[in-house]
Every structure is written in structure tokens, then in C-alpha cells.
C-alpha atoms as a PDB file:
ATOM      1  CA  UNK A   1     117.052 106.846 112.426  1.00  0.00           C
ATOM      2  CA  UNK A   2     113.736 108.149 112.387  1.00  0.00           C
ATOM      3  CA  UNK A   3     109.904 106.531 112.141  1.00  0.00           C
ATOM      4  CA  UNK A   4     107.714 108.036 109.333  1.00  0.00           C
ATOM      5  CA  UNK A   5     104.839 106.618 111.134  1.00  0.00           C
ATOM      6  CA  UNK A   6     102.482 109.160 113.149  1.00  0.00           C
ATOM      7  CA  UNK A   7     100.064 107.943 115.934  1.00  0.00           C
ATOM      8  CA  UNK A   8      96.704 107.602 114.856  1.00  0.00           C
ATOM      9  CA  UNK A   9      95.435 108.569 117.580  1.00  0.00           C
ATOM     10  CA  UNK A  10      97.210 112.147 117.452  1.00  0.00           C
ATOM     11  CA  UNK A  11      95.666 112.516 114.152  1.00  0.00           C
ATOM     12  CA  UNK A  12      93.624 114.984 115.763  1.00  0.00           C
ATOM     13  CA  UNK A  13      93.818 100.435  89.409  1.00  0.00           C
ATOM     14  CA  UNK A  14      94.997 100.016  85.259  1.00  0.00           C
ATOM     15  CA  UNK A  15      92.283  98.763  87.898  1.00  0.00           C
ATOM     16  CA  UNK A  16      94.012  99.467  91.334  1.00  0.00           C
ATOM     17  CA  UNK A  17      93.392  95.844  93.220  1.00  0.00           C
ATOM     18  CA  UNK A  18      95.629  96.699  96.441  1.00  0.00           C
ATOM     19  CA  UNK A  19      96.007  92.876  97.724  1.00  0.00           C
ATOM     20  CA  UNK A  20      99.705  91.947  97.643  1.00  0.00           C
ATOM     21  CA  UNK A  21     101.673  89.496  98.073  1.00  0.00           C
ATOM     22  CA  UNK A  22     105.317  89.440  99.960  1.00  0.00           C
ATOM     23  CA  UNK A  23     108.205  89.657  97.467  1.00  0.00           C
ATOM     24  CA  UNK A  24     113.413 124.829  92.983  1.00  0.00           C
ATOM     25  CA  UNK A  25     111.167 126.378  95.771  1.00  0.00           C
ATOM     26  CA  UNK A  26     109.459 129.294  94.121  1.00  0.00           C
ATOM     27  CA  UNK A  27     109.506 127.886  90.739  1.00  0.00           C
ATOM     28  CA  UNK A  28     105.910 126.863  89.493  1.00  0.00           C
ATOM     29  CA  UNK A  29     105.228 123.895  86.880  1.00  0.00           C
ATOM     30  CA  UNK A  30     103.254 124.882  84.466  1.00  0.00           C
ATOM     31  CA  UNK A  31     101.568 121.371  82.962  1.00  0.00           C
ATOM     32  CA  UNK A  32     100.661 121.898  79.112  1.00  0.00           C
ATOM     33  CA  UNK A  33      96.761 121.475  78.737  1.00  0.00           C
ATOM     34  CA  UNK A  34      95.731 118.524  77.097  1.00  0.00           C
ATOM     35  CA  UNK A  35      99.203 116.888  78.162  1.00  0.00           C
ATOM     36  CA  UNK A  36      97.588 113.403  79.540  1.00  0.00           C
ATOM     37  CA  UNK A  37      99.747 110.477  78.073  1.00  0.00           C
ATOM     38  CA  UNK A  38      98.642 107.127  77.659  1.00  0.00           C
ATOM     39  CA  UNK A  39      98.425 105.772  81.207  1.00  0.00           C
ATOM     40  CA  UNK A  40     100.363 102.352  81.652  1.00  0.00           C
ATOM     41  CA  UNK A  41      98.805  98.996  83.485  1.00  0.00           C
ATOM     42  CA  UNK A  42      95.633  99.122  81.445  1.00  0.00           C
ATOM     43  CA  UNK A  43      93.714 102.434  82.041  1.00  0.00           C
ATOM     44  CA  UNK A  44      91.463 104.076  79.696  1.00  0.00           C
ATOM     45  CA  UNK A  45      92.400 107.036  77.892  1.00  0.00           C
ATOM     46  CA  UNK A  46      90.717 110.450  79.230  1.00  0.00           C
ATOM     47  CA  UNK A  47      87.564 111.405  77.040  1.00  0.00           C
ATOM     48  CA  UNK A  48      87.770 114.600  76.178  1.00  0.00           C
ATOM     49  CA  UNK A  49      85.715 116.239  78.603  1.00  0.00           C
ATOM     50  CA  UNK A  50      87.647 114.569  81.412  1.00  0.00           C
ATOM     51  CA  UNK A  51      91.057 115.755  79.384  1.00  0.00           C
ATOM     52  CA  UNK A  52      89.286 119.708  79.721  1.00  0.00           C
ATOM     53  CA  UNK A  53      88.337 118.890  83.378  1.00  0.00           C
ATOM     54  CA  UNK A  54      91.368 118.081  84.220  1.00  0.00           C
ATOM     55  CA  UNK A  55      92.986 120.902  82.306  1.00  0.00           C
ATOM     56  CA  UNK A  56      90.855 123.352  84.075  1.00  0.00           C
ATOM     57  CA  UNK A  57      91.779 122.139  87.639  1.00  0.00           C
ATOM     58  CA  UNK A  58      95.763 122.382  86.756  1.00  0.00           C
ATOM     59  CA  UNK A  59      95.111 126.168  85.487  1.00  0.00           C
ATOM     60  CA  UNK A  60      93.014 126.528  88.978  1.00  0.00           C
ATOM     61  CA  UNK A  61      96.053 125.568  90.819  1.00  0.00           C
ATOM     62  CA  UNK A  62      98.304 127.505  89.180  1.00  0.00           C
ATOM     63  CA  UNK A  63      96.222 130.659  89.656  1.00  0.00           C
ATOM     64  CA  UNK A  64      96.151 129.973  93.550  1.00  0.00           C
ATOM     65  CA  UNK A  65     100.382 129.120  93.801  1.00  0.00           C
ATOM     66  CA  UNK A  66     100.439 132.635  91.863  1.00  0.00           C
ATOM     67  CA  UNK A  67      98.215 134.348  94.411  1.00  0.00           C
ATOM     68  CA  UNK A  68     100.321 136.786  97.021  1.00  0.00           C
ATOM     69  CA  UNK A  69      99.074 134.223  99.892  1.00  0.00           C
ATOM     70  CA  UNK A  70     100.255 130.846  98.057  1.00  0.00           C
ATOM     71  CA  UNK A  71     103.801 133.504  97.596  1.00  0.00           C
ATOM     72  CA  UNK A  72     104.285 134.675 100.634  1.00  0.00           C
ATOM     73  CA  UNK A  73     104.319 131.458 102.680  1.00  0.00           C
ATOM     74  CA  UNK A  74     107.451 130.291  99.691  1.00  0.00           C
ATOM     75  CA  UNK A  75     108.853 133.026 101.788  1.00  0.00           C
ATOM     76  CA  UNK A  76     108.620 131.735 105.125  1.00  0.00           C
ATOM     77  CA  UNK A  77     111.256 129.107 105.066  1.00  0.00           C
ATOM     78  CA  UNK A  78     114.627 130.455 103.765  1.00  0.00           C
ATOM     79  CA  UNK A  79     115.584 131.584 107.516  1.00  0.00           C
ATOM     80  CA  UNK A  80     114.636 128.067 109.258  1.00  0.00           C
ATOM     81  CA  UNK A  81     117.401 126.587 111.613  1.00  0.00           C
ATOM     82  CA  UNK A  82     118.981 123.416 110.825  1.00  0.00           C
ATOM     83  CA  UNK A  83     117.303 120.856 113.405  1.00  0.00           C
ATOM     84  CA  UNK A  84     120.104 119.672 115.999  1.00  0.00           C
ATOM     85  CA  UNK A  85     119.047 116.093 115.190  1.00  0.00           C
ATOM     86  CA  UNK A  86     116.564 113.636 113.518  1.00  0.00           C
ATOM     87  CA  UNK A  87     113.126 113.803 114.069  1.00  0.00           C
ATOM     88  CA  UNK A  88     110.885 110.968 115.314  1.00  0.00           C
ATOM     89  CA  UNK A  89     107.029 110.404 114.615  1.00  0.00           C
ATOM     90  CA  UNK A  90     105.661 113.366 116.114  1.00  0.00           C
ATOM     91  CA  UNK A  91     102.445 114.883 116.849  1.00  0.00           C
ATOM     92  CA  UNK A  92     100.074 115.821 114.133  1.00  0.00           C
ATOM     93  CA  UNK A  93      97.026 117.982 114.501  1.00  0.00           C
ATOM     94  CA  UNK A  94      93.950 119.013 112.811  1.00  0.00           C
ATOM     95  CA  UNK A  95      95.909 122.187 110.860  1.00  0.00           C
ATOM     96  CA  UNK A  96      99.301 121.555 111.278  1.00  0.00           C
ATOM     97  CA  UNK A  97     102.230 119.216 112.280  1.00  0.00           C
ATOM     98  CA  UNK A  98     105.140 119.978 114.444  1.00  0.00           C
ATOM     99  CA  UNK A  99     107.985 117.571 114.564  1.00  0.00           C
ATOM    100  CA  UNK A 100     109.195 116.279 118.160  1.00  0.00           C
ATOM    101  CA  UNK A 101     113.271 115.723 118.324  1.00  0.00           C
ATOM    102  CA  UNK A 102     115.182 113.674 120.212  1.00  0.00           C
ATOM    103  CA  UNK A 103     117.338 116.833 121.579  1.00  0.00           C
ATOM    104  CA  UNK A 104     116.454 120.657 121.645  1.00  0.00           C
ATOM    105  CA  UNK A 105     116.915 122.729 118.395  1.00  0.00           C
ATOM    106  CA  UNK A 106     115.811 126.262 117.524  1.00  0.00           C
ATOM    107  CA  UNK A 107     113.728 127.026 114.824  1.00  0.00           C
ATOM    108  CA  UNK A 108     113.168 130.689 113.574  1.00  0.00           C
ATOM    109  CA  UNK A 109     110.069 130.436 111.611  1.00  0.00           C
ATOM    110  CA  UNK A 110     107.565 127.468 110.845  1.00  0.00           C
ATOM    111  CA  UNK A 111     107.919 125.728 107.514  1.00  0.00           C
ATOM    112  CA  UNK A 112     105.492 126.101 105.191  1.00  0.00           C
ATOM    113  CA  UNK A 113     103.089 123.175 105.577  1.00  0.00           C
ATOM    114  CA  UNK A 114      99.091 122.355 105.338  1.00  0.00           C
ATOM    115  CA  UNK A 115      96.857 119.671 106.378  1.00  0.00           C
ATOM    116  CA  UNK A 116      93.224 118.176 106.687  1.00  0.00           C
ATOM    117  CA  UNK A 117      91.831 116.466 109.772  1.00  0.00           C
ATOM    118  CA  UNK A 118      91.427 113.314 108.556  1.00  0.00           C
ATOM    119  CA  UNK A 119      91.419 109.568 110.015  1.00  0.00           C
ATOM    120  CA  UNK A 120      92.937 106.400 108.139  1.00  0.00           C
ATOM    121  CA  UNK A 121      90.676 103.857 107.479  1.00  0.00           C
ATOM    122  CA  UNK A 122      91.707 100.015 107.596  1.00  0.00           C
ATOM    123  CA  UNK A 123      90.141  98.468 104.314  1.00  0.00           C
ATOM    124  CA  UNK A 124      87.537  95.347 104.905  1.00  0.00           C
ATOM    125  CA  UNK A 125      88.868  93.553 102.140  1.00  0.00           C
ATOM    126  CA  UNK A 126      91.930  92.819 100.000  1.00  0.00           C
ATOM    127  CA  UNK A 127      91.203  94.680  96.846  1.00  0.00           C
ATOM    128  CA  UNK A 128      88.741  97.741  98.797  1.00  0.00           C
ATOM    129  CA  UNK A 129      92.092 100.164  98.973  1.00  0.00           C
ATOM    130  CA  UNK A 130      89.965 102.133  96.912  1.00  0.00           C
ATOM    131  CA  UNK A 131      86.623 102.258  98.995  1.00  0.00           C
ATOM    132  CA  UNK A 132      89.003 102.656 101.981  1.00  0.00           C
ATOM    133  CA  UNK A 133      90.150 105.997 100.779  1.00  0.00           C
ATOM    134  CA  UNK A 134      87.278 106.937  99.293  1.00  0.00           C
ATOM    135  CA  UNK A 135      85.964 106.721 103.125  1.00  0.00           C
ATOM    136  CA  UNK A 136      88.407 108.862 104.434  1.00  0.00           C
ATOM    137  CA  UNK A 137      87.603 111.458 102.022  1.00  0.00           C
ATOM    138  CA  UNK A 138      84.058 111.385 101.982  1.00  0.00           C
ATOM    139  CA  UNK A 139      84.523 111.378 106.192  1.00  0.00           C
ATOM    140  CA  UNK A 140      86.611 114.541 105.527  1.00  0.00           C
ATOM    141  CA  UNK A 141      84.355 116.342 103.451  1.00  0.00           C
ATOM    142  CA  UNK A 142      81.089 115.641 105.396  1.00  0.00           C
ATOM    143  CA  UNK A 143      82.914 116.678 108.497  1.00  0.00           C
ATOM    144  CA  UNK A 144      81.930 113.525 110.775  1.00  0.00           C
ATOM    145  CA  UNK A 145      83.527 112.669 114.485  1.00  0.00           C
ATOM    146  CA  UNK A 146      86.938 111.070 113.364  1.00  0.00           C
ATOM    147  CA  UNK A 147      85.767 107.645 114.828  1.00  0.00           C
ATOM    148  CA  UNK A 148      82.588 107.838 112.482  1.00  0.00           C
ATOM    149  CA  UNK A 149      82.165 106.664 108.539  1.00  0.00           C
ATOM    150  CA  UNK A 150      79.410 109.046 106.977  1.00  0.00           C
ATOM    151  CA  UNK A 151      79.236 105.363 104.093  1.00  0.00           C
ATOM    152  CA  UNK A 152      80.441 102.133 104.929  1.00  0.00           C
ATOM    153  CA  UNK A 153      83.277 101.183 102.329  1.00  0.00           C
ATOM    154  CA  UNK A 154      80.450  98.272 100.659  1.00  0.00           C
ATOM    155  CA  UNK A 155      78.794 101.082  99.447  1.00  0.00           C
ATOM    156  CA  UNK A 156      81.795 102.922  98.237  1.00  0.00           C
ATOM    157  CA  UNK A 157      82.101 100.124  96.718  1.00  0.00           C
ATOM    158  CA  UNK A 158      79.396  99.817  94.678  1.00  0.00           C
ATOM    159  CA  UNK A 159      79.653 103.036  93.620  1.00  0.00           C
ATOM    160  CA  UNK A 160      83.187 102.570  92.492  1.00  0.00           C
ATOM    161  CA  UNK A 161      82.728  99.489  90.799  1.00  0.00           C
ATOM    162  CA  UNK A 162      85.346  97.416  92.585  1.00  0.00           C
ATOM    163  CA  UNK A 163      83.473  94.326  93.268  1.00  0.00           C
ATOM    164  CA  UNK A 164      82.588  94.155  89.352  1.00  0.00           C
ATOM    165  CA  UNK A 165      85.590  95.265  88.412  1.00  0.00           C
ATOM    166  CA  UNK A 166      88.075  93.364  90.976  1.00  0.00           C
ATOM    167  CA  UNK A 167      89.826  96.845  91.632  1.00  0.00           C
ATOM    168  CA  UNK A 168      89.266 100.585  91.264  1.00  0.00           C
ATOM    169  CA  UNK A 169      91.005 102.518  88.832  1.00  0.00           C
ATOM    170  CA  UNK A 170      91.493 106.217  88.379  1.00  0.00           C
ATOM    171  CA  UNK A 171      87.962 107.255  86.215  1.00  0.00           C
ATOM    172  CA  UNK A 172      85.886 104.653  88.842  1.00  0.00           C
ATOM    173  CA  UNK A 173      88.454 106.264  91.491  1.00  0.00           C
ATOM    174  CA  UNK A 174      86.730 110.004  90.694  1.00  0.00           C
ATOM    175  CA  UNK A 175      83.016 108.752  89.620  1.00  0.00           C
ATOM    176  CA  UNK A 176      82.736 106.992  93.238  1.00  0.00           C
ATOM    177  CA  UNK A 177      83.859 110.188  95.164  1.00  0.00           C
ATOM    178  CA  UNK A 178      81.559 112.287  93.270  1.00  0.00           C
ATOM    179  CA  UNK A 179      78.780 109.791  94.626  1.00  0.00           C
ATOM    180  CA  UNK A 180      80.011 109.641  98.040  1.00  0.00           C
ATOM    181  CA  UNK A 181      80.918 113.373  98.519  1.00  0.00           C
ATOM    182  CA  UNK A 182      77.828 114.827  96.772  1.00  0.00           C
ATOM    183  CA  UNK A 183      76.323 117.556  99.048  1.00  0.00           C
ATOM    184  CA  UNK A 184      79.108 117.564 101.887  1.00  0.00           C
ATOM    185  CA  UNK A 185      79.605 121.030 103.571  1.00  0.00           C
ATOM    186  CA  UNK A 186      83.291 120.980 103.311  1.00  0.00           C
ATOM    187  CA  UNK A 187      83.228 120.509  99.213  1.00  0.00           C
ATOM    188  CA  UNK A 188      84.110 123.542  97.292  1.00  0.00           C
ATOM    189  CA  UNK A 189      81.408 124.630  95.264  1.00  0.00           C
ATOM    190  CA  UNK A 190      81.170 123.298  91.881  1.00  0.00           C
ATOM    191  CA  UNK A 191      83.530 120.678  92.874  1.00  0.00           C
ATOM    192  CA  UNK A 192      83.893 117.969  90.061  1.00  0.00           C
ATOM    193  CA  UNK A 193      86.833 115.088  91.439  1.00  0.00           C
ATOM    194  CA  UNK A 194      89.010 114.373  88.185  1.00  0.00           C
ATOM    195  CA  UNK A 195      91.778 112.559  87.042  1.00  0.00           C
ATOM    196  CA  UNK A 196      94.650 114.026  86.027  1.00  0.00           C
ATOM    197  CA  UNK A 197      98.045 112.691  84.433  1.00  0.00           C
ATOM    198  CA  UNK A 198     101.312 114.065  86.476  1.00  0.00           C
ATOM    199  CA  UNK A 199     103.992 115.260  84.020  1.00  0.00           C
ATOM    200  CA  UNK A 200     107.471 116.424  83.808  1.00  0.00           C
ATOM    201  CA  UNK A 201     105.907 119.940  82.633  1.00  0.00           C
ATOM    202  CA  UNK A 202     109.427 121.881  83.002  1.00  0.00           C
ATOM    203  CA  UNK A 203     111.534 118.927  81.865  1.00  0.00           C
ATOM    204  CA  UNK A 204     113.811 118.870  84.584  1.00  0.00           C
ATOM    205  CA  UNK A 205     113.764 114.743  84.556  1.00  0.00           C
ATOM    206  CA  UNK A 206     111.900 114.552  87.853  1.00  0.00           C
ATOM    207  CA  UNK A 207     108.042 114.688  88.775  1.00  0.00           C
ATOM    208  CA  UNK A 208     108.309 115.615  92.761  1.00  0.00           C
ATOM    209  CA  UNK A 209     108.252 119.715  91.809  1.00  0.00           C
ATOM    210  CA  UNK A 210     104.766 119.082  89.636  1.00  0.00           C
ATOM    211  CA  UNK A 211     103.125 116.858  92.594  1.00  0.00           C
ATOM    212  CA  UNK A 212     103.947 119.177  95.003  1.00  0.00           C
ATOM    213  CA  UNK A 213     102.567 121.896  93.223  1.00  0.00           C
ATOM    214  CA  UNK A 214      98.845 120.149  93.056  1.00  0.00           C
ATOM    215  CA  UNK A 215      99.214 118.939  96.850  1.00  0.00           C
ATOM    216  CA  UNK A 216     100.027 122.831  97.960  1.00  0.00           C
ATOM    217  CA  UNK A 217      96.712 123.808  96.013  1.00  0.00           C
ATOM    218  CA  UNK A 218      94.034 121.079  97.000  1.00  0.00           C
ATOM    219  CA  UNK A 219      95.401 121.016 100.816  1.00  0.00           C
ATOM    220  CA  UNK A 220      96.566 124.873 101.386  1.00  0.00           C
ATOM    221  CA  UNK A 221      93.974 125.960  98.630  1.00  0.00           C
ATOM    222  CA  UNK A 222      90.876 124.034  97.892  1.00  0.00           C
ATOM    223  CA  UNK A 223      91.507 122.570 101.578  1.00  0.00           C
ATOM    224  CA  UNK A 224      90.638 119.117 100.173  1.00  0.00           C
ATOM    225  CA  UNK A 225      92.592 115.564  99.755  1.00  0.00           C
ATOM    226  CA  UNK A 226      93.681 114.170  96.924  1.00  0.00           C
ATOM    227  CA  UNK A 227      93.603 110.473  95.953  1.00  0.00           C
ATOM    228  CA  UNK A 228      97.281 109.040  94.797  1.00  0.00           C
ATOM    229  CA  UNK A 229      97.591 105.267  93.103  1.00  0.00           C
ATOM    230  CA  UNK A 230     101.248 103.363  93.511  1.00  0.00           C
ATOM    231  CA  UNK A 231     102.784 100.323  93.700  1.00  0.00           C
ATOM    232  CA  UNK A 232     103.661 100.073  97.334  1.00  0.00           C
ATOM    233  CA  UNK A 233     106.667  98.620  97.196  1.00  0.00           C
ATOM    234  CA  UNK A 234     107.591  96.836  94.266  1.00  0.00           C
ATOM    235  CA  UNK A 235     111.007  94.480  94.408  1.00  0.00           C
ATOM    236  CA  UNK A 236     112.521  96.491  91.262  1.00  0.00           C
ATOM    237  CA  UNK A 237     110.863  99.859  92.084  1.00  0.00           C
ATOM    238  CA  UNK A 238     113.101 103.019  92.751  1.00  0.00           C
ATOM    239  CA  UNK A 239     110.406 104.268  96.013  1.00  0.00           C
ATOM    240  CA  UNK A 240     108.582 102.438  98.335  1.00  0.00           C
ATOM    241  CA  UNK A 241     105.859 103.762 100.620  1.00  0.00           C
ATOM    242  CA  UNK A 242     107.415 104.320 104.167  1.00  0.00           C
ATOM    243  CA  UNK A 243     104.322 101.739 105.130  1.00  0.00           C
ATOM    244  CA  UNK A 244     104.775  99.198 103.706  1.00  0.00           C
ATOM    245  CA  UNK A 245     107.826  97.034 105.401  1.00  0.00           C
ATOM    246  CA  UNK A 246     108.960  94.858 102.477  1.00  0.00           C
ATOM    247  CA  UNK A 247     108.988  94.355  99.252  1.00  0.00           C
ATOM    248  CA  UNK A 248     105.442  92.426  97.378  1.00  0.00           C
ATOM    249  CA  UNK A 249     103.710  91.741  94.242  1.00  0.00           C
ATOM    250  CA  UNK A 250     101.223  94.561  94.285  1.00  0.00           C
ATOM    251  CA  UNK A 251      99.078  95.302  91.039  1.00  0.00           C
ATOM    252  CA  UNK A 252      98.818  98.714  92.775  1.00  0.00           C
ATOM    253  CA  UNK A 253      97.262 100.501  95.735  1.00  0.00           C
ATOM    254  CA  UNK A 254      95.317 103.446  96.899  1.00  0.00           C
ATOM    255  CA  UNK A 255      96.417 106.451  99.844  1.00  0.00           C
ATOM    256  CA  UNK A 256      94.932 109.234 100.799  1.00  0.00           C
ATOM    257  CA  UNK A 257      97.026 112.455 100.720  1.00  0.00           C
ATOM    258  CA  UNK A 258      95.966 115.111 103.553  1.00  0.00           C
ATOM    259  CA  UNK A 259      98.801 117.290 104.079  1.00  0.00           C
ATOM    260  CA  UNK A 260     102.278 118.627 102.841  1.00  0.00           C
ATOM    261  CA  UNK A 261     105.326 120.317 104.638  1.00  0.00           C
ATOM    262  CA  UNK A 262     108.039 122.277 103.071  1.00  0.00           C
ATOM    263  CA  UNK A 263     108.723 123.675  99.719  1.00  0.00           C
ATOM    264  CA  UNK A 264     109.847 121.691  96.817  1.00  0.00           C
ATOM    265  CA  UNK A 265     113.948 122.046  96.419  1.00  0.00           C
ATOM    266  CA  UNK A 266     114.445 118.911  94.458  1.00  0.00           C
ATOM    267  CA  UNK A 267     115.852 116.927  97.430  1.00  0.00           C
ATOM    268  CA  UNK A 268     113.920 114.943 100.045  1.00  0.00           C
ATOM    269  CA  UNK A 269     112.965 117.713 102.335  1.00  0.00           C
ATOM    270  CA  UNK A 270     109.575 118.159 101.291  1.00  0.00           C
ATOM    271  CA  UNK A 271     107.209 116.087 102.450  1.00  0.00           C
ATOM    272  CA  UNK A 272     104.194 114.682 101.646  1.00  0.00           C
ATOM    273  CA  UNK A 273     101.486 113.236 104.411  1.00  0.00           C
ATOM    274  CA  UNK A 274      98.896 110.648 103.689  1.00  0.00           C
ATOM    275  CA  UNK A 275      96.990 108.150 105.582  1.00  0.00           C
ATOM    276  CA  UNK A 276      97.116 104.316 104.330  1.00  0.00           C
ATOM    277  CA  UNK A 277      94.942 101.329 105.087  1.00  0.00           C
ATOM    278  CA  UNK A 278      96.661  98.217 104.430  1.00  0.00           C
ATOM    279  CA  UNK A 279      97.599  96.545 107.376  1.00  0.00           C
ATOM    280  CA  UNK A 280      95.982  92.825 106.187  1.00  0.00           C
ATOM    281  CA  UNK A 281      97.282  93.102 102.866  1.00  0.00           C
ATOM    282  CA  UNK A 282     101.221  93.591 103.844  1.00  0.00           C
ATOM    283  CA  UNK A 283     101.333  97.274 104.992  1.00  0.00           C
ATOM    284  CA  UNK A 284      99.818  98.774 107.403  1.00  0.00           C
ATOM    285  CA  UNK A 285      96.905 101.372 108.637  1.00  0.00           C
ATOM    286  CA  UNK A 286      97.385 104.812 109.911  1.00  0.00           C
ATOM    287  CA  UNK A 287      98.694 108.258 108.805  1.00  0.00           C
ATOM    288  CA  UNK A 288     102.306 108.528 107.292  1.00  0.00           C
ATOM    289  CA  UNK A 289     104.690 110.879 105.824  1.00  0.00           C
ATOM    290  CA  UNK A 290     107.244 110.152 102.740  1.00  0.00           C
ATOM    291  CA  UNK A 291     109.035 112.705 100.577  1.00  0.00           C
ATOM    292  CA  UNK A 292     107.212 114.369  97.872  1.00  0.00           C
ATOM    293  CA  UNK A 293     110.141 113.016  95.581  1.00  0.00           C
ATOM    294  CA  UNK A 294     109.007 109.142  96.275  1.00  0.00           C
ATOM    295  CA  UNK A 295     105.564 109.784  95.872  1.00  0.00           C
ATOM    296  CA  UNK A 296     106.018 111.460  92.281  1.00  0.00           C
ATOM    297  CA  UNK A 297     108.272 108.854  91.232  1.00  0.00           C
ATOM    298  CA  UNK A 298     105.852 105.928  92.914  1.00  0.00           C
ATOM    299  CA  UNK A 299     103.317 107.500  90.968  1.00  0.00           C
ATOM    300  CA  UNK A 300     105.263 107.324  87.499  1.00  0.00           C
ATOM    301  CA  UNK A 301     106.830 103.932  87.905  1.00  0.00           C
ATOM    302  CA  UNK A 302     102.211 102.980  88.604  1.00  0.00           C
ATOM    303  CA  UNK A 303      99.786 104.538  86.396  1.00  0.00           C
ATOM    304  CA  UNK A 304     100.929 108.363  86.361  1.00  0.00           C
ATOM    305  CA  UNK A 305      97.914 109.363  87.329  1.00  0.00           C
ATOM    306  CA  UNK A 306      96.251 110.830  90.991  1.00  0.00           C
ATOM    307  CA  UNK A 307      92.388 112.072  91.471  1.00  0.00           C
ATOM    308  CA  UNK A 308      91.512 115.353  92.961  1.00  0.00           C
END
């Protein structure tokens, strides 16, 4: 058995409240513009303009997994080894992860992977999940020492609306980062954060394949993290997070996605990274891996919906 935890220190909702209580490969989704559906747990529709927003970062995406870079890592994989055994938690760097085994193996190439050097965050208060990503982004972007907070998570806050509110859903989820990452030297140029709906764009009944897709792009592309809502681990849920021990009554909870590893094959191989800061509220705080297949289907059984 194997720990999906990795060492901080090798590092390198609906209104989202977060306080609970214990209880193929090469193939490229293509999401249909304007596709948003109405988002469960009480969010607002998209306005119009956010629908187009969010329209225009999916065709961005798909232009960059089309681009003979984003193809030729899909490449890189098909002649990997079988590993001799499990892996445990294992390093993780700025750029890149490497797995540590229990016994030797032989790999002939490096999966394809990607990753951001960021730093988990443990949130102040019960429902500041959001501010507590939205402080690991905002360190990220305005490329701070990973012990430092470039805005404390009260002001995050504040610009999220989460103290008014009593939670932070997916519009306040986008409006606060825009605040908070506003002039940082690692944001893309014309940058806009949005909030877009995850669908089963190829109707192949699963919803891994599409969040891989827009992982690969922000991480490996737009080299930039991406803000995911879920229910932790809910008692009749198909997924839990991997940091979360047991089951609890969660209205829903923020993580910070930073990094990906392998391509999608519709099993559990690929992997998605992200950092979590929940220790006080039932989980706990750090960076963490889970496969891309849980995370999609986390996502669906929450709101459906991620920022980037």
C-alpha cells in the first residue's frame, strides 16, 4: 500500500463553506462552447460574458494540446517500464516529481508530467478553504519565498466575499484571484481567472479525460494553477480526496491543483497533484496526489465547476 501524501517540506461554494463535520491518451475533448449547465448546490448561472470567457479559455487549451509540443510529450510514455512495485510518497520538486519505490525498477523514459512550485497553505478558519487557496495561488504567481504569503488570507477574504457570504463559491472564487493576482510577474498576459463548467464533451460517460485536458494546458501550458471545488469525502460519494481520512458532512471545499503526471487512459494512472489546507476542519494540510478520474468525478458529484 502506498501514501498519496508528499512532504511539504520537499515541495521544493453553491457557496463553498469547507468546515465539516465527521460522518484514451491522445484523444482531445473538445467541450461545445456555451455548454455550461445549471450548476447544482445553489450557484448562479454564468452571465454571458463569463459563458464567452470561459468559452474562449477551453478553445485556448485546445489550441495548445494541438500544438507539436503538447503532441510530442503524448508520445513519451508508450515505452515506460512497468514499476517492480508500489510507490510511496516521494519527492516532489519545483518542475517535476519522481516517484521513490520500495525496490529497484527500470524506467525507459519519464512520464509525461508538469508542475508549479507551490506551498499548501493551512486555512485560519473553518469556512476560509477558499482564501487558503486563493493564497497559494496568488504566492505562486507573485513568485514569493515558499515560507512567505504576498496577502494574508483576511484579505483574500474580503475580496472573495466569504465572511459576507459564509463561503466562497466559483464567480467570488475567480473575482478574488483577479484581485489578489493583479500585476504578478508570473500571470500570463491578459490573464482573466474564469469559471468554467466540466462536461462529458465526447460522451464517453466519464469526466477524468476533459479535466485532464484543462490541467495539461494551465500547468504544462499557461504554467498556472487551477482552483477545483469538491466534497471531500462525502459518506455516499463515489471519490474521496486521498486527504481527507474519513467520511464528513462537508457543504464543499476548495484545493489547489499544481501539477499532473501521465496521460489520460481512462483508468487511474493519471494523476492529478494539488495542495490542500484542511487539517482543523477534518483533513489535513500539505501537497497530495489523487487520480485525475476521482477528481473529475468529485467535481461532478459538487458543483461541476473549477476556476482557472
Amino acid at each position: 500500500m502506498f501514501s498519496r501524501r508528499i512532504a511539504p517540506a520537499l515541495l521544493g461554494a453553491a457557496v463553498i463553506l469547507c468546515a465539516a463535520a465527521p460522518a484514451s491518451a491522445a484523444t482531445i475533448s473538445r467541450p461545445v462552447p456555451g455548454a455550461e449547465r445549471v450548476p447544482s448546490g445553489g450557484e448562479r448561472p454564468l452571465t454571458a460574458a463569463e459563458q464567452a470567457a470561459s468559452d474562449r479559455k477551453v478553445a485556448a487549451a485546445m489550441a495548445y494540446l494541438a500544438s507539436p509540443a503538447a503532441r510530442a510529450a503524448e508520445r513519451t510514455s508508450l515505452a515506460c517500464a512497468t514499476p517492480d512495485a508500489l510507490p510511496i510518497s516521494g519527492p516532489e520538486g519545483a518542475d517535476d516529481t519522481i516517484d521513490t519505490f520500495d525496490t529497484p525498477v527500470t524506467l525507459d523514459c519519464d512520464l509525461p508530467r508538469g508542475f508549479l512550485p507551490v506551498s499548501a497553505r493551512d486555512q485560519i478558519r473553518g469556512h476560509y478553504c477558499g482564501p487558503a487557496v486563493g493564497q497559494v495561488i496568488a504566492n505562486y504567481t507573485w513568485a514569493v519565498a515558499l515560507s512567505a504569503n504576498k496577502y494574508t488570507q483576511a484579505q483574500i477574504a474580503v475580496w472573495m466575499g466569504t465572511d459576507v457570504y459564509g463561503g466562497t463559491s466559483a464567480p467570488a472564487m475567480a473575482d478574488g484571484l483577479d484581485r489578489a493576482t493583479l500585476g504578478a510577474p508570473r500571470k500570463p498576459a491578459g490573464w482573466d481567472w474564469v469559471v468554467t463548467a466540466l462536461t462529458d464533451s465526447d460522451r464517453d460517460g466519464t469526466f477524468g479525460d476533459q479535466l485532464h485536458d484543462f490541467v495539461r494546458s494551465n500547468v504544462s501550458g499557461s504554467r498556472m494553477a487551477l482552483a477545483i471545488s469538491v466534497k471531500p469525502y462525502d459518506i455516499n460519494g463515489r471519490f474521496h480526496l486521498s486527504s481527507w481520512p474519513r467520511p464528513v458532512n462537508s457543504p464543499g471545499h476548495w484545493i489547489t491543483a499544481y501539477g499532473w503526471r501521465g496521460l489520460y487512459d481512462g483508468t487511474d494512472s493519471s494523476r492529478l497533484y494539488y495542495t490542500d489546507s484542511s487539517k482543523d476542519e477534518g483533513g489535513a494540510t500539505g501537497a497530495f496526489w489523487d487520480p485525475m478520474r476521482h477528481i473529475g468525478g468529485m467535481i461532478m458529484d459538487h458543483t461541476g465547476r473549477f476556476v482557472w
